[in-house]
C-alpha atoms as a PDB file:
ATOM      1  CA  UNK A   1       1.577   9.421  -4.939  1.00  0.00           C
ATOM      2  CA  UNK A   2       4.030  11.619  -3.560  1.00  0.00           C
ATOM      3  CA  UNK A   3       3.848  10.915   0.452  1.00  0.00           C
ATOM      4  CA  UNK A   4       5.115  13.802   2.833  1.00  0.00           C
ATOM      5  CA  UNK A   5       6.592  13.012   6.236  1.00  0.00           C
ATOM      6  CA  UNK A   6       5.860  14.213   9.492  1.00  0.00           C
ATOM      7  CA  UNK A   7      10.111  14.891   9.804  1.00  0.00           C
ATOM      8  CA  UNK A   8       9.626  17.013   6.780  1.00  0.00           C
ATOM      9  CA  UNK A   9       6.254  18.946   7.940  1.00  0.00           C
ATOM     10  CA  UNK A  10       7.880  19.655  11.476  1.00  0.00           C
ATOM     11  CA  UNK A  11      10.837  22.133   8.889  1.00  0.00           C
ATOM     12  CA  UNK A  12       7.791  24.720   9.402  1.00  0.00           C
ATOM     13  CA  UNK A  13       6.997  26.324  12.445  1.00  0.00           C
ATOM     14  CA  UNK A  14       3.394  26.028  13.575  1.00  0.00           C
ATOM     15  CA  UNK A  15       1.129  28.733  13.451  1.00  0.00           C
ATOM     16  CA  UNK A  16      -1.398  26.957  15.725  1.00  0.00           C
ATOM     17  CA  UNK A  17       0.498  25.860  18.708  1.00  0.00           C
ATOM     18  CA  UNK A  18       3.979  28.026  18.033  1.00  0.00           C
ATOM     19  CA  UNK A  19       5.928  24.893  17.996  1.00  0.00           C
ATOM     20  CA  UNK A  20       9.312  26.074  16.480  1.00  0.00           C
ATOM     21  CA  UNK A  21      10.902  24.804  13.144  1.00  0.00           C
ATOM     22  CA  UNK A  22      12.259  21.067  13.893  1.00  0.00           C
ATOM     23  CA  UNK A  23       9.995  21.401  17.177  1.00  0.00           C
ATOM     24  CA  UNK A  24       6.796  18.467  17.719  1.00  0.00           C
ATOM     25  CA  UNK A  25       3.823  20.392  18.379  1.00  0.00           C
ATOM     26  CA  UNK A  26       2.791  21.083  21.767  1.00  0.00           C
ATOM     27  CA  UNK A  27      -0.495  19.838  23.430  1.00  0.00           C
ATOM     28  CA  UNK A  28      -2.656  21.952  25.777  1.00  0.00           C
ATOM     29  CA  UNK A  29      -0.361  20.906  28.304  1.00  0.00           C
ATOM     30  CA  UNK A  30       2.845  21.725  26.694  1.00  0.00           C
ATOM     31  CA  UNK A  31       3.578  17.940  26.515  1.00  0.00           C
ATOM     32  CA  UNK A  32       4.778  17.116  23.177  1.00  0.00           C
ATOM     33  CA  UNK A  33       2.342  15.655  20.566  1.00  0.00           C
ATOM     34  CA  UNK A  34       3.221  12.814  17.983  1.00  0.00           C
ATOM     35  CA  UNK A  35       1.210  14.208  14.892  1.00  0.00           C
ATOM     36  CA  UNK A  36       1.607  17.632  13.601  1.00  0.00           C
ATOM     37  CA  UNK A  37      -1.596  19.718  13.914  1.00  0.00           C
ATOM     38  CA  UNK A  38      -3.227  20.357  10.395  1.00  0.00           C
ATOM     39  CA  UNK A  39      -2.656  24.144  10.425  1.00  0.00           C
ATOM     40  CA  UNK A  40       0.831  23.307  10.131  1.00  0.00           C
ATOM     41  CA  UNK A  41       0.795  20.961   7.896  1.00  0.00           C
ATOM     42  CA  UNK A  42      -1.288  23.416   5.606  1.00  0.00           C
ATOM     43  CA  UNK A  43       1.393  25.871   6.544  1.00  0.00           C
ATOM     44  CA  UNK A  44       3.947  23.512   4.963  1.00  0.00           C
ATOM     45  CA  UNK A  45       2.236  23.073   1.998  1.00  0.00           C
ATOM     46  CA  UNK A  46       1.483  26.381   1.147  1.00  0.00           C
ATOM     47  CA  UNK A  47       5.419  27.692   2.000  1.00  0.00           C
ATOM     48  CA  UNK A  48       7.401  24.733   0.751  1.00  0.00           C
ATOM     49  CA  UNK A  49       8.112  23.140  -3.032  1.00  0.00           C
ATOM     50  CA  UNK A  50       6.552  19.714  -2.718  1.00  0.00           C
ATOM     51  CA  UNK A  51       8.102  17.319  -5.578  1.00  0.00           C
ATOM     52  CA  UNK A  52       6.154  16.551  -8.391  1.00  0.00           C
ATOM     53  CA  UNK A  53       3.821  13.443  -8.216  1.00  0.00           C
ATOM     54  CA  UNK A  54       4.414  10.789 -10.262  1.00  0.00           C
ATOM     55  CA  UNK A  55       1.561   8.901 -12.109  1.00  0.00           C
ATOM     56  CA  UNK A  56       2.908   5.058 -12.253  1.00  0.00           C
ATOM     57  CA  UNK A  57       1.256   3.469 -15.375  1.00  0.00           C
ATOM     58  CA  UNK A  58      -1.058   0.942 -14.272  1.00  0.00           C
ATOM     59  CA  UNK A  59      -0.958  -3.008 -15.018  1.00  0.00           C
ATOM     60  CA  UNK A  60      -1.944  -3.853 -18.345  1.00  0.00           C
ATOM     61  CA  UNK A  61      -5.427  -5.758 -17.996  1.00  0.00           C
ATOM     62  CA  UNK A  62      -8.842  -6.330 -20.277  1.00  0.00           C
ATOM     63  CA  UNK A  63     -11.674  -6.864 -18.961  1.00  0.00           C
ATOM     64  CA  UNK A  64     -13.685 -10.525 -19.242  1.00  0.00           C
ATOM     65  CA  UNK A  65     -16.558 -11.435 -21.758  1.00  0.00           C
ATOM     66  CA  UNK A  66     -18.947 -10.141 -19.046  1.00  0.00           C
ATOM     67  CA  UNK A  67     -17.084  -6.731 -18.739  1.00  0.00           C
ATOM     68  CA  UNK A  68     -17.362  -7.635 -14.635  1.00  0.00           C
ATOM     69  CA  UNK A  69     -13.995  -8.972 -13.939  1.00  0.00           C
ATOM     70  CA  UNK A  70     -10.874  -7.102 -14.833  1.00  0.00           C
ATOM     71  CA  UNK A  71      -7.866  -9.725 -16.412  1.00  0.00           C
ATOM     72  CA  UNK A  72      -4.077  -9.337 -16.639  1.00  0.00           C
ATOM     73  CA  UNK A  73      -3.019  -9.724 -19.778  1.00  0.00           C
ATOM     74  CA  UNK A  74       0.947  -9.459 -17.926  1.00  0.00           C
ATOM     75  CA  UNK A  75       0.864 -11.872 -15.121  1.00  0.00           C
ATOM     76  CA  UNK A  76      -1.021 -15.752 -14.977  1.00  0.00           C
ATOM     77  CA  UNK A  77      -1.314 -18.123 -12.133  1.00  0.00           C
ATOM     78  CA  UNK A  78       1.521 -20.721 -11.403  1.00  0.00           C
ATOM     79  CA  UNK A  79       0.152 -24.494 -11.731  1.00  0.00           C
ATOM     80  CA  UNK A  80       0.599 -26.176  -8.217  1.00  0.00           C
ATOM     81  CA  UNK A  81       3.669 -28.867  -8.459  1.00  0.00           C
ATOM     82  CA  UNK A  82       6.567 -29.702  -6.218  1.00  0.00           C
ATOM     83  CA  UNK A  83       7.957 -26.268  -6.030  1.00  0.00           C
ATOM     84  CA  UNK A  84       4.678 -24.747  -4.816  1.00  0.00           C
ATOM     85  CA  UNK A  85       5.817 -23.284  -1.397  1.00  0.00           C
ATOM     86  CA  UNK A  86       3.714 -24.385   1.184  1.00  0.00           C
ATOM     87  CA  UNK A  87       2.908 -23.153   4.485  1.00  0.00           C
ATOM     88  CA  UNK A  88       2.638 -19.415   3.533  1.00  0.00           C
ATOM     89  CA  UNK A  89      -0.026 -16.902   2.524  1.00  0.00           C
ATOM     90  CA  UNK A  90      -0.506 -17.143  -1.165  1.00  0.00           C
ATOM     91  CA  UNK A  91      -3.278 -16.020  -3.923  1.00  0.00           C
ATOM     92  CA  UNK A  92      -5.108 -19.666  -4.644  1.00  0.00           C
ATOM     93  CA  UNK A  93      -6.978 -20.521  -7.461  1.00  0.00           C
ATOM     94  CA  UNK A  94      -9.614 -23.181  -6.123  1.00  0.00           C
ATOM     95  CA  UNK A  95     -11.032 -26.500  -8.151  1.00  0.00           C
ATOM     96  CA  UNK A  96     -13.893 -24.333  -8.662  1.00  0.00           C
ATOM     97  CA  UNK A  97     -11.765 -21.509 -10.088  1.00  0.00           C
ATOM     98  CA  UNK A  98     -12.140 -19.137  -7.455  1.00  0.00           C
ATOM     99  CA  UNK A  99      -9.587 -16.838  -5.995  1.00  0.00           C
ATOM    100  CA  UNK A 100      -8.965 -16.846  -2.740  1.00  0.00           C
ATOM    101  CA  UNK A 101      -6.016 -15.727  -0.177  1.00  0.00           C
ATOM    102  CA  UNK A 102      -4.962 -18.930   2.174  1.00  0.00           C
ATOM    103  CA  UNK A 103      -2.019 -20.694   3.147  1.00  0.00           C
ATOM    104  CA  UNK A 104      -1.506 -24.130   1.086  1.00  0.00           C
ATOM    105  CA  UNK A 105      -0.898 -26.987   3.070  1.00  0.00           C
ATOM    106  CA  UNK A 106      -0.536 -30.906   1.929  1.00  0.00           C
ATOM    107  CA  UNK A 107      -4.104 -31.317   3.758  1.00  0.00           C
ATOM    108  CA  UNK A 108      -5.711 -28.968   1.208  1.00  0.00           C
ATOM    109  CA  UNK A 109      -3.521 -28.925  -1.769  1.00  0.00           C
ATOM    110  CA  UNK A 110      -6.056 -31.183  -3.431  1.00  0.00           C
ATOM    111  CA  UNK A 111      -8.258 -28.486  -2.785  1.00  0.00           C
ATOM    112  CA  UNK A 112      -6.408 -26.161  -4.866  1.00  0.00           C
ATOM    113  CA  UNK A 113      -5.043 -26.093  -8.927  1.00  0.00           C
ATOM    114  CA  UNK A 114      -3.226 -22.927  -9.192  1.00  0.00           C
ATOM    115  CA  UNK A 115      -1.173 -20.084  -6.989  1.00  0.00           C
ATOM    116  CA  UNK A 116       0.275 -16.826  -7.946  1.00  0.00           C
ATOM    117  CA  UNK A 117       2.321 -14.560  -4.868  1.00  0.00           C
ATOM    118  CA  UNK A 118       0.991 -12.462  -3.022  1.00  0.00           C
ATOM    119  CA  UNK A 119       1.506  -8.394  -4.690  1.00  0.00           C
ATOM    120  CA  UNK A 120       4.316  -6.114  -3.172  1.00  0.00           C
ATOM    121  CA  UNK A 121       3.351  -2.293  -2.460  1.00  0.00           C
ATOM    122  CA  UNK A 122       5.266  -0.037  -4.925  1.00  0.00           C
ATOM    123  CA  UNK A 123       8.201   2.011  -2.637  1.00  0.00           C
ATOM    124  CA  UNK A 124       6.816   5.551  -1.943  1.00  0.00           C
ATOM    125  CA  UNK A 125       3.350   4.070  -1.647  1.00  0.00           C
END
């Protein structure tokens, strides 16, 4: 998803409030606002060459034996040893085989069989 900032929305002036190109809109008050008003960001749009979005292909996954549950077929959980890091917020695969989010400690760890990291947003996103 391409994502448009409020630097590059202000390049337009404002046909609402008359703030000038470059300018923060202006309040009632003529006090400056922190968000752009949505005329001009409609102005922007319409006057301006907005890059082309890019589709990112998605995770390759199947879905389980009961179709309700969609599965990675790229990425597994880590089996909990020595190296497990401890103290921070992890994805934890419970005796029970349930996912949950929680921070492993050596007071639950017996609680636990399995850990993958937690997912990092995509830049742009």
């Amino acid at each position: 998803m391409t994502s448009v900032t409020r630097l590059a929305v202000r390049t337009a002036a404002c046909p609402e409030c008359g703030a000038n190109p470059n300018d923060k809109c202006v309040g009632l008050r003529g006090n400056a606002r922190s968000a752009c008003h949505a005329a001009r960001w409609q102005h922007y749009k319409e006057h301006s060459t907005l890059p082309p979005i890019t589709v990112r292909s998605r995770p390759a996954h199947k879905l389980n034996h009961t179709a309700s549950v969609a599965v990675s077929t790229t990425r597994a959980y880590y089996k909990i040893d020595a190296n497990t890091p401890l103290g921070v917020k992890l994805i934890l695969l419970t005796t029970e085989r349930v996912a949950v989010m929680g921070i492993l400690t050596a007071a639950n760890r017996k609680d636990f069989t399995h850990w993958e990291p937690m997912a990092q947003m995509p830049e742009g996103d």
